[in-house]
Structure formats: C-alpha cells, structure tokens
Protein backbone atom coordinates (compact mmCIF):
# COMPACT_ATOMS: atom_id res chain seq x y z
CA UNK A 1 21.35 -27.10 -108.62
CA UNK A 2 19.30 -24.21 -109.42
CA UNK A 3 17.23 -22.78 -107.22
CA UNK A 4 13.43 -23.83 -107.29
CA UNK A 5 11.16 -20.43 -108.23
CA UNK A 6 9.13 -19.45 -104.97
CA UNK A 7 5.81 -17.95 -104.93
CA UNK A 8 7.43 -14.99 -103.38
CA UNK A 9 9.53 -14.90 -106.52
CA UNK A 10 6.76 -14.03 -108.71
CA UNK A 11 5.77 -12.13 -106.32
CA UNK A 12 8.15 -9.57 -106.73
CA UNK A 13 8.48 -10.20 -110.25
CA UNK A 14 5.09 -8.57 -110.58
CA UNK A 15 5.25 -6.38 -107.95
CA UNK A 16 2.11 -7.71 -106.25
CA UNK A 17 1.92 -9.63 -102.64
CA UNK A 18 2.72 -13.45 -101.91
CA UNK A 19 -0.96 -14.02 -101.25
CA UNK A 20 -2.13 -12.40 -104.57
CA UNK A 21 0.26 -15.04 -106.09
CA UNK A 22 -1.22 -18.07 -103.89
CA UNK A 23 -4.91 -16.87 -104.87
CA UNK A 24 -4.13 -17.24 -108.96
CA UNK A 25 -2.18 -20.05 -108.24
CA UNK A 26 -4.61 -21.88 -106.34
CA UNK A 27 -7.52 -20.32 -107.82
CA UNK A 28 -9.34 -19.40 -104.79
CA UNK A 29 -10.50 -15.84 -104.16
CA UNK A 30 -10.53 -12.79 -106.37
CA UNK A 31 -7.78 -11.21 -108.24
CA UNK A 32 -8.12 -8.34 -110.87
CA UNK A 33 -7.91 -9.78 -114.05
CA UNK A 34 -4.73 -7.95 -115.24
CA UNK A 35 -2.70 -8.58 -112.20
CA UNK A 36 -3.93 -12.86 -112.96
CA UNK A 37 -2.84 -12.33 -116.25
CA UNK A 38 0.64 -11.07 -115.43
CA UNK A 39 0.97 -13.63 -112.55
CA UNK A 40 0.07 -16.69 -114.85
CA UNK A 41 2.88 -15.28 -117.33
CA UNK A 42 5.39 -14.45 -115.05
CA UNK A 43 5.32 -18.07 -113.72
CA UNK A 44 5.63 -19.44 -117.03
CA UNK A 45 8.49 -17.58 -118.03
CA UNK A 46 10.07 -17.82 -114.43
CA UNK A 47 9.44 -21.98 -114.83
CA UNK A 48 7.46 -22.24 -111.77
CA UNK A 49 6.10 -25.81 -110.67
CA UNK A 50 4.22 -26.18 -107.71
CA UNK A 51 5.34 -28.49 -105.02
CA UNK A 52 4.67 -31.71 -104.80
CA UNK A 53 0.80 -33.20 -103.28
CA UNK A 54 2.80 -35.04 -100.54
CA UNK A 55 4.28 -31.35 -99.39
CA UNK A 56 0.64 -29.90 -99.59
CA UNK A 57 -1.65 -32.43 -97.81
CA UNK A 58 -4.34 -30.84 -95.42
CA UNK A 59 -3.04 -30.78 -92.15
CA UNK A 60 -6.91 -30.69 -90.65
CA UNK A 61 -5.39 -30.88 -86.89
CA UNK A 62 -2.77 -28.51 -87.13
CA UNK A 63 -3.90 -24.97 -85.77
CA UNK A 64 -1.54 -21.73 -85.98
CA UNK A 65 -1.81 -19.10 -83.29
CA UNK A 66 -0.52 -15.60 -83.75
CA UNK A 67 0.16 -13.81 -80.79
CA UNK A 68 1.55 -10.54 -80.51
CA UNK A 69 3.87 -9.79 -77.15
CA UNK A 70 3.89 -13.07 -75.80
CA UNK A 71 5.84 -12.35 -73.18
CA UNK A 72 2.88 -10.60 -71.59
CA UNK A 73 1.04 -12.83 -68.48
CA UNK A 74 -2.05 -12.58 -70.78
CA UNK A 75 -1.30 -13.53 -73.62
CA UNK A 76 0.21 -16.61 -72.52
CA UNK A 77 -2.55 -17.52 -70.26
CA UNK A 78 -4.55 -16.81 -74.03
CA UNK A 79 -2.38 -19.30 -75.52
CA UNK A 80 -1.59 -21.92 -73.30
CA UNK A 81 -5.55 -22.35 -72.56
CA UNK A 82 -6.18 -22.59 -76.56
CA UNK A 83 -3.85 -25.07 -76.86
CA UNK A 84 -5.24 -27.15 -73.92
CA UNK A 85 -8.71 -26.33 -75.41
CA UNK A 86 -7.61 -27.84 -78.77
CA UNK A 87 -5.28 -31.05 -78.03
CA UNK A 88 -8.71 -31.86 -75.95
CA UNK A 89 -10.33 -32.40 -79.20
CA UNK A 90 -7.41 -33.82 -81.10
CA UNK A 91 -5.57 -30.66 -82.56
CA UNK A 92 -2.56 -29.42 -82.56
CA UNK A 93 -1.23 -26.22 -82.32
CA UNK A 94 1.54 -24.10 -83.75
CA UNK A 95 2.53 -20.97 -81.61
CA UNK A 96 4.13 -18.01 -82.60
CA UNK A 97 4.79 -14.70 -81.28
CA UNK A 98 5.09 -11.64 -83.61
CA UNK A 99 6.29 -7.90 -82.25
CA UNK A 100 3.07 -5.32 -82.67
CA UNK A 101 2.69 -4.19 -86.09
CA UNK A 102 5.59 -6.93 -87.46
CA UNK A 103 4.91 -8.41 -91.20
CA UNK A 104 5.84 -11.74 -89.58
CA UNK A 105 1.95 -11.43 -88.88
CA UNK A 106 1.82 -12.21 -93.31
CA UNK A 107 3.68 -14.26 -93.57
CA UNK A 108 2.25 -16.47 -90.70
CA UNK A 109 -0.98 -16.23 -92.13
CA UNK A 110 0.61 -17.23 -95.88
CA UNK A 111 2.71 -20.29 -94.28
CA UNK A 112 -0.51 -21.44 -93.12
CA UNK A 113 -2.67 -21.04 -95.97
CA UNK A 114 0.49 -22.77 -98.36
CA UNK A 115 -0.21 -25.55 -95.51
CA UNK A 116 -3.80 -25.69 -95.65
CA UNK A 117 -3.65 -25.38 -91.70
CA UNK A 118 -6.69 -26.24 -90.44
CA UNK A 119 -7.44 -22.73 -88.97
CA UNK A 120 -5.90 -20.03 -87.90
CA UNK A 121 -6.10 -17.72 -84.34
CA UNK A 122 -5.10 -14.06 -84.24
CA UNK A 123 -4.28 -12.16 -80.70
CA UNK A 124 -4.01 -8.27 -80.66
CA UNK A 125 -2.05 -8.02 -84.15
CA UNK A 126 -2.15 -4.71 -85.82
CA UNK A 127 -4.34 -4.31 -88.79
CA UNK A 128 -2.70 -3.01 -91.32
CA UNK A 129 -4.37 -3.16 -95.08
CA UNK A 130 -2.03 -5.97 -95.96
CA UNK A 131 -3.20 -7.76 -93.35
CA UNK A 132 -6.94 -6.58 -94.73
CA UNK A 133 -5.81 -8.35 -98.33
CA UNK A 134 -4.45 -11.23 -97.18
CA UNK A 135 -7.12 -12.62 -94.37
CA UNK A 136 -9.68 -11.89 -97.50
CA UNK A 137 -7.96 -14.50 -99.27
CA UNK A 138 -8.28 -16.79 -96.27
CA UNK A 139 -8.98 -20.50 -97.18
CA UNK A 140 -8.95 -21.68 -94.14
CA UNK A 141 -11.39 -20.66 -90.75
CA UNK A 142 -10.27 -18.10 -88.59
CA UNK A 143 -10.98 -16.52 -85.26
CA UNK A 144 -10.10 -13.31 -83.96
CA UNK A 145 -8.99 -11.53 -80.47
CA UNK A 146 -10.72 -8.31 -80.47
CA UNK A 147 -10.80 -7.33 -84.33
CA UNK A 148 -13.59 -7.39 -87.25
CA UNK A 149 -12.16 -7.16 -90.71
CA UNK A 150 -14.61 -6.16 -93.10
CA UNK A 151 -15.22 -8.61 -95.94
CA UNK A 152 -13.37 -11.38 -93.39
CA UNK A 153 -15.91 -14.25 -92.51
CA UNK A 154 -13.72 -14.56 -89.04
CA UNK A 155 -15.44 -15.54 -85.63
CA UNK A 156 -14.67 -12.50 -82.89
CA UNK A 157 -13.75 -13.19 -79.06
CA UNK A 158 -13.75 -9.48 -77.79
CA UNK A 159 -13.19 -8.31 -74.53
CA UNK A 160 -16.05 -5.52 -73.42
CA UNK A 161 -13.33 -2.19 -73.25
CA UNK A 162 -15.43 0.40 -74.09
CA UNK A 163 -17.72 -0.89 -70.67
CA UNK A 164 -14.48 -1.26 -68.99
CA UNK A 165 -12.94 1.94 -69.45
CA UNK A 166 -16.33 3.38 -68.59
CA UNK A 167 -16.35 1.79 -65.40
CA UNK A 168 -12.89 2.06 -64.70
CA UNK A 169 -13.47 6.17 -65.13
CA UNK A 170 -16.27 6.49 -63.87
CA UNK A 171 -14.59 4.79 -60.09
CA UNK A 172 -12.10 7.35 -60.38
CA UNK A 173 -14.50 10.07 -60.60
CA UNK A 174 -17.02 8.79 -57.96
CA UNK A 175 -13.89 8.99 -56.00
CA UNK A 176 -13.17 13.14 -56.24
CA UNK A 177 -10.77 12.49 -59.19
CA UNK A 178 -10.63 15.20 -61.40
CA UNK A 179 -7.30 15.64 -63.20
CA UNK A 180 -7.28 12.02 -64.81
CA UNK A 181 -5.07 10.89 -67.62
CA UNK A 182 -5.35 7.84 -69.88
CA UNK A 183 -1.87 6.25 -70.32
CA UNK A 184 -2.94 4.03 -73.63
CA UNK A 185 -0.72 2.02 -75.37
CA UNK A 186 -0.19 1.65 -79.15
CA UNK A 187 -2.94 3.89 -81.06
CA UNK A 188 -3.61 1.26 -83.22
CA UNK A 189 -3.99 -1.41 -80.95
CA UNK A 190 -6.91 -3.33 -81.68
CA UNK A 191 -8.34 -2.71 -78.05
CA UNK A 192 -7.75 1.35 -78.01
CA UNK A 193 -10.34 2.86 -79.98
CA UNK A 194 -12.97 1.30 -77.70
CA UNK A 195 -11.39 2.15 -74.21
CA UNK A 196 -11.05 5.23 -75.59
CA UNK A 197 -14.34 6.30 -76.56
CA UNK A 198 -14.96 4.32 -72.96
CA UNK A 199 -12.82 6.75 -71.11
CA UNK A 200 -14.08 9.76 -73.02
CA UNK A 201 -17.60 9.30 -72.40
CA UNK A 202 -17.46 8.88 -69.29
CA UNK A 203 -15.59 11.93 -68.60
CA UNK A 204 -17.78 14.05 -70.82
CA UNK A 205 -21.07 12.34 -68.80
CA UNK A 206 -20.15 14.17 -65.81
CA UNK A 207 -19.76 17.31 -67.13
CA UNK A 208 -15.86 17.30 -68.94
CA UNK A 209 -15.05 19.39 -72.00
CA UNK A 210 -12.55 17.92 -74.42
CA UNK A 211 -9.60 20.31 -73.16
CA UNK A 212 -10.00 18.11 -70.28
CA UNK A 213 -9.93 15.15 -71.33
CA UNK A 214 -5.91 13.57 -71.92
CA UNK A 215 -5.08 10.57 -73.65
CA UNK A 216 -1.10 9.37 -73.84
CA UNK A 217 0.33 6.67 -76.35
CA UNK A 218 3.55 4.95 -75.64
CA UNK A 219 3.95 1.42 -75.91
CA UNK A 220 2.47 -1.74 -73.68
CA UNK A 221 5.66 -1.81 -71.79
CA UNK A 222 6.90 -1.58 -68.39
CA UNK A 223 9.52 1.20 -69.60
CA UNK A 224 6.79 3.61 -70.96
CA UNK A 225 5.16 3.88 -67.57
CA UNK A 226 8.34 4.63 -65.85
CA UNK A 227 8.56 7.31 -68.92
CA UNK A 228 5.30 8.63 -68.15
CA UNK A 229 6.29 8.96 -64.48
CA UNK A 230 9.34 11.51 -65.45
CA UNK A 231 7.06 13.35 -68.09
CA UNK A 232 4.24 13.64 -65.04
CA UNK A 233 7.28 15.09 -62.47
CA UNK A 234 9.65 16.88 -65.10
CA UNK A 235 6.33 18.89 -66.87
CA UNK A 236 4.50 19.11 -63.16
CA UNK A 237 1.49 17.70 -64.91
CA UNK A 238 -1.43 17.79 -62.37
CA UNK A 239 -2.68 14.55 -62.55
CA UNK A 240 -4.18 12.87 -59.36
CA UNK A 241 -5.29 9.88 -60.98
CA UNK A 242 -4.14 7.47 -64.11
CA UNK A 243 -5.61 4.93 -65.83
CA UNK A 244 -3.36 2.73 -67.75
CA UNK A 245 -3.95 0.06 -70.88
CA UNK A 246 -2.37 -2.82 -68.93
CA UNK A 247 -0.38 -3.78 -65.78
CA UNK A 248 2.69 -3.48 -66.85
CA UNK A 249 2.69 -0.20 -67.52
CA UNK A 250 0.98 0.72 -64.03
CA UNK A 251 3.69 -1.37 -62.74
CA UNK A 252 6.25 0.78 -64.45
CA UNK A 253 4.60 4.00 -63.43
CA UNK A 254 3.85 3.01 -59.75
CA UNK A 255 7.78 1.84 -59.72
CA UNK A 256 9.14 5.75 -60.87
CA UNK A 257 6.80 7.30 -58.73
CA UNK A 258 8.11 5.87 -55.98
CA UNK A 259 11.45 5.85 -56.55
CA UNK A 260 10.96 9.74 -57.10
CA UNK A 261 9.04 9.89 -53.33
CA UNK A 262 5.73 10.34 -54.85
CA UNK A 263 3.27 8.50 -52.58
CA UNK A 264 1.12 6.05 -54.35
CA UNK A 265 -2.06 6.37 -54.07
CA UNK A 266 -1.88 9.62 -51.66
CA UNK A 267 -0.51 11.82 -54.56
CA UNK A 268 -1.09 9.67 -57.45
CA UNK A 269 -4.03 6.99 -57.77
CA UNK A 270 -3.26 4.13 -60.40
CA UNK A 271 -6.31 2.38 -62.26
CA UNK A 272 -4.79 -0.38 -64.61
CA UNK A 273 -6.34 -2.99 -67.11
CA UNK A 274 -4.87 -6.60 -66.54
CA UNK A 275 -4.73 -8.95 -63.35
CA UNK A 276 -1.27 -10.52 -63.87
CA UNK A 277 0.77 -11.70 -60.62
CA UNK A 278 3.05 -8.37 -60.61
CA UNK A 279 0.49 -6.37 -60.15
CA UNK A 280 -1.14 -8.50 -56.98
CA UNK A 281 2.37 -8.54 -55.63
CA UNK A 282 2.97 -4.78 -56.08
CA UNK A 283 3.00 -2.36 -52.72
CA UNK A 284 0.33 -1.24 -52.92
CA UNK A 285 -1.34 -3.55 -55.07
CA UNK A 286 -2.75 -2.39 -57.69
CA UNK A 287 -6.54 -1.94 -58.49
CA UNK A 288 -7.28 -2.77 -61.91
CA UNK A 289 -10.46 -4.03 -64.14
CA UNK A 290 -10.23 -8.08 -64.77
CA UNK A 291 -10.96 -10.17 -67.46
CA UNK A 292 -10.68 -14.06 -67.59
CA UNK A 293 -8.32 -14.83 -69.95
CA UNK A 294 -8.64 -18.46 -69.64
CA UNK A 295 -11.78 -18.35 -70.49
CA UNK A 296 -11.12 -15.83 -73.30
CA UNK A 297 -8.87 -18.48 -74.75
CA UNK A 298 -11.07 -21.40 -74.29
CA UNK A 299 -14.02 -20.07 -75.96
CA UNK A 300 -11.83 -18.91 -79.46
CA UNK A 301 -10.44 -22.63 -79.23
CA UNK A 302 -13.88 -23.81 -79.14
CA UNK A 303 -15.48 -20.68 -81.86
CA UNK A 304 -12.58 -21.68 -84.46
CA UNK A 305 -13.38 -25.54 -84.06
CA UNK A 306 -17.21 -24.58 -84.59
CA UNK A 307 -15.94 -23.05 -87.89
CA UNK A 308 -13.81 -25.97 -88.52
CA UNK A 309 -17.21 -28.11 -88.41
CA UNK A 310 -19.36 -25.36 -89.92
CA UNK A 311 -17.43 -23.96 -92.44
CA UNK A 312 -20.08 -21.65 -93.83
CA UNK A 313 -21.77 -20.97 -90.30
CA UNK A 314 -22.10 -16.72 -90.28
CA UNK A 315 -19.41 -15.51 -87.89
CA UNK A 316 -20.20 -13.98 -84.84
CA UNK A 317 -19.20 -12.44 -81.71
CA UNK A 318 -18.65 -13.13 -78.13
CA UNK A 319 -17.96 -10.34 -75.66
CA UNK A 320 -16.16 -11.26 -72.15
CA UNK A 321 -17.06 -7.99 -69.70
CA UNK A 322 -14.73 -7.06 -66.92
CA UNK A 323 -14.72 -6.87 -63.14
CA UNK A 324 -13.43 -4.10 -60.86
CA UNK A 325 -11.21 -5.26 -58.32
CA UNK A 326 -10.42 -2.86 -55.79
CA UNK A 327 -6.78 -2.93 -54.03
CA UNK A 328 -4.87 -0.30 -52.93
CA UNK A 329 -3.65 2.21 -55.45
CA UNK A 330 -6.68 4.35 -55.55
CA UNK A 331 -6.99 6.86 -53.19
CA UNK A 332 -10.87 8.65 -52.13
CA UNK A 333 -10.32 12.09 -52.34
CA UNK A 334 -13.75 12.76 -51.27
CA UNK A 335 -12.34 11.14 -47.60
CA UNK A 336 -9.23 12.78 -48.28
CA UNK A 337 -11.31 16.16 -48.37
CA UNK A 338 -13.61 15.66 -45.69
CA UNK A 339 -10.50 14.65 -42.82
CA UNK A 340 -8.90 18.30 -43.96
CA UNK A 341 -12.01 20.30 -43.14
C-alpha cells in the first residue's frame, strides 16, 4: 500500500516548517505568497489528500499541557492542579513532558493544532524562533507559564522573579553577606532574565560594581550544584553566600559541601528558589523564596478556559509574588561578627 503523503512530507519537500504547511493547508494565518505557492504545488504533485472530517473533529474538551522537566516537585504540582482545575469543568487533559529546549515542544503544539485541541498550556519551554513561528499560527487559545511572545494573543501566569530575587538578595546582604554568587540555571530559561536583573539590582543598590557581581549557568539539576560545590572548593572561590534558581540545585550544593566538611550555613549560606519536600527535609533545611504552585496552576486552568469562552478577549497577565521563608541555611554574619569582637 503506498504510503499516505504527510504534511511533514511537503514540508520538507519545500524546505519550510510543518506549521507553514498546516497554515496554507488550512488557510488560517499568514504565509508569504511564494512559499503558498510552492506549498499548494508541491501537494499536488506529491498527491496529498487531507484526512478524513471524522479524524479532524474539534475535540473542544481535550486540553494539551507542555511541561518541561516534569520530574521536578513543581512542575507536577503545576500539572496535576491544572488538570484537577479542568476535569472540574468538564475537560480533559493531555500531559506531556518535553526536555528544556527539545523540538518535541513543535511538534506538541502542531499535534494539537492538526487536532483542533481545544487549547493549549505551556510550562517553562524554551523559546526558540520556531517556537515564535509556530504559536503565531496558533488556532487554538493558549496560556503561558512565565513567557510573552510577541505577536502571540496568549494569556500569561508569571511568577514575580525579578521581586524575588530582589528580596532574596537583598536578605543575604542585610545579613553581612558580601561575596554572593547566583547559581542560575539555563540562560535561556524563561524565568532567568528577570531574577537576574532581580539579583543585579539589588546588589548594585547597595553600593556593588559589576566586577562584583557573579552569575553561574549550569543546568536545573541536582548534579550541577554538587558541580558548583567542587568549582567553589577546587578554584577557592570566596563565596559566603549562594543563591540558587531552584531547590534542587541547593540540594545538590548543600549535599557536596558537606560531604567535603564545609559547614552549612557557618562557611557557606544557601538561599534557594522552590519549596519542594527535599528541601524541608534537608539538615539544615533550607531557606528559600516560595511560590504557590497550586495556585499557579489553578489560575492558567481557569485563564485558558476564559479564552476558551472569550476567544477574542485581549490577553493578559497575572503575577503570583513570593514569600521568604526563613530555615536554617543562612547564616548572620553581622552576629557572627559581633560574638568575635
């Protein structure tokens, strides 16, 4: 039997992208009228016919859900509380988990549209321009964790970093910390450039020149902390405080530390973003800025069915601030200081 032409097939036929394909073929969104042209002929000559109506019926309940590291405490606790959010009001969901920066993240987002899913939910993917092309071709609603994408009518569930990081700094300076490093995770994480500029300005408000000021990138995992850790002890880096993107990898930098008889928080206060049961359980427990990510994952399930009901409504944002929670991994030098003299 021969094999039924995809649209991927003329896809590569004319060297442009699956969703360019599904835009001419469905005639929804914009496509340069040359590439349309040589789409439209390529699928005559290649024979293609476009599946049946019974294959393409609008699934209105079904809802796909991109999350990126799954595995993590919070995005599951994102996840699971959409999907409770949504079967409340009659939806279903499909879950998947991409790695960060995967294409999988396309060709989710394409499966859906060839679908007509009734919407679709994004959580800390990388964007990349393909990504860029394709949501602009969106025919369905969408809601986003943490990311605007210009030209992208998508509703925005952000968490507040740049106010966190801020704060988080800011503690570990009110607290005689000078030598302070930001262990970040990927650079083009969606939640980086504002915890950046967070943890930067807050360092330069009290009087900190950009020399000073030291950012590292490794990934979200517990094995980059626990790399950081050897970098710190092999280079004799001078730190006396870190702040780090998520728990896991204070968790894995706390762990090393130890392990290498490096008192924690005596020598080495830890600052993390996250709340997940590790780092409660931790000795010493770990301090670290809190968000409520079951409330984070209730309000996109309830922003994307607002869009579902209001397809044309203007997108917009809501912004869920963190909360300090002070354990014991941060150390007050100024006490420290003070029992010396």
């Amino acid at each position: 039997m021969r094999k039924r032409v995809t649209l991927e097939d003329i896809a590569k036929a004319t060297h442009t992208s699956k969703s360019t394909v599904s835009r001419v073929m469905t005639q929804k969104g914009y496509v340069a009228e040359e590439s349309r042209q040589a789409i439209l002929k390529a699928a005559q000559q290649m024979n293609y016919r476009p599946q049946k109506s019974h294959q393409t019926n609008y699934v209105r309940d079904m809802i796909m859900v991109i999350a990126c590291q799954l595995s993590s405490e919070a995005q599951t606790t994102l996840a699971n509380a959409i999907r409770l959010a949504l079967e409340q009001h009659g939806k279903k969901t499909a879950i998947v988990s991409v790695d960060f920066g995967s294409r999988a993240v396309i060709e989710y987002i394409e499966y859906a549209m060839e679908r007509n899913f009734g919407g679709i939910i994004t959580l800390g993917v990388l964007e990349t321009e393909e990504l860029r092309e394709t949501l602009r071709s969106l025919s369905c609603p969408a809601v986003m964790l943490n990311q605007t994408i210009e030209g992208v009518n998508a509703g925005k569930v952000e968490m507040a970093d740049y106010e966190g990081a801020y704060q988080a700094t800011e503690y570990l300076l009110k607290r005689g910390h000078t030598e302070i490093a930001f262990l970040n995770g990927y650079e083009n994480a969606a939640a980086i450039a504002d915890r950046e500029r967070g943890f930067c300005d807050a360092m330069a408000d009290h009087g900190f020149y950009a020399e000073d000021i030291h950012i590292i990138y490794k990934s979200f995992e517990e094995s980059s902390g626990r790399e950081f850790a050897e970098e710190m002890i092999r280079d004799h880096l001078p730190y006396t405080a870190v702040l780090t993107a998520n728990d896991m990898l204070g968790i894995g930098l706390l762990q090393r530390l130890k392990e290498c008889q490096i008192k924690v928080p005596e020598q080495v206060s830890l600052l993390s973003f996250g709340d997940t049961l590790i780092s409660r359980m931790s000795s010493p427990a770990l301090t670290v800025m809190y968000y409520d990510f079951q409330k984070m994952g209730e309000a996109l399930a309830m922003m994307l069915l607002e869009h579902i009901e209001r397809p044309f409504m203007r997108a917009k944002t809501i912004s869920f601030r963190p909360r300090l929670i002070e354990r014991e991994s941060v150390a007050d030098r100024n006490k420290q200081s003070a029992q010396k003299t």
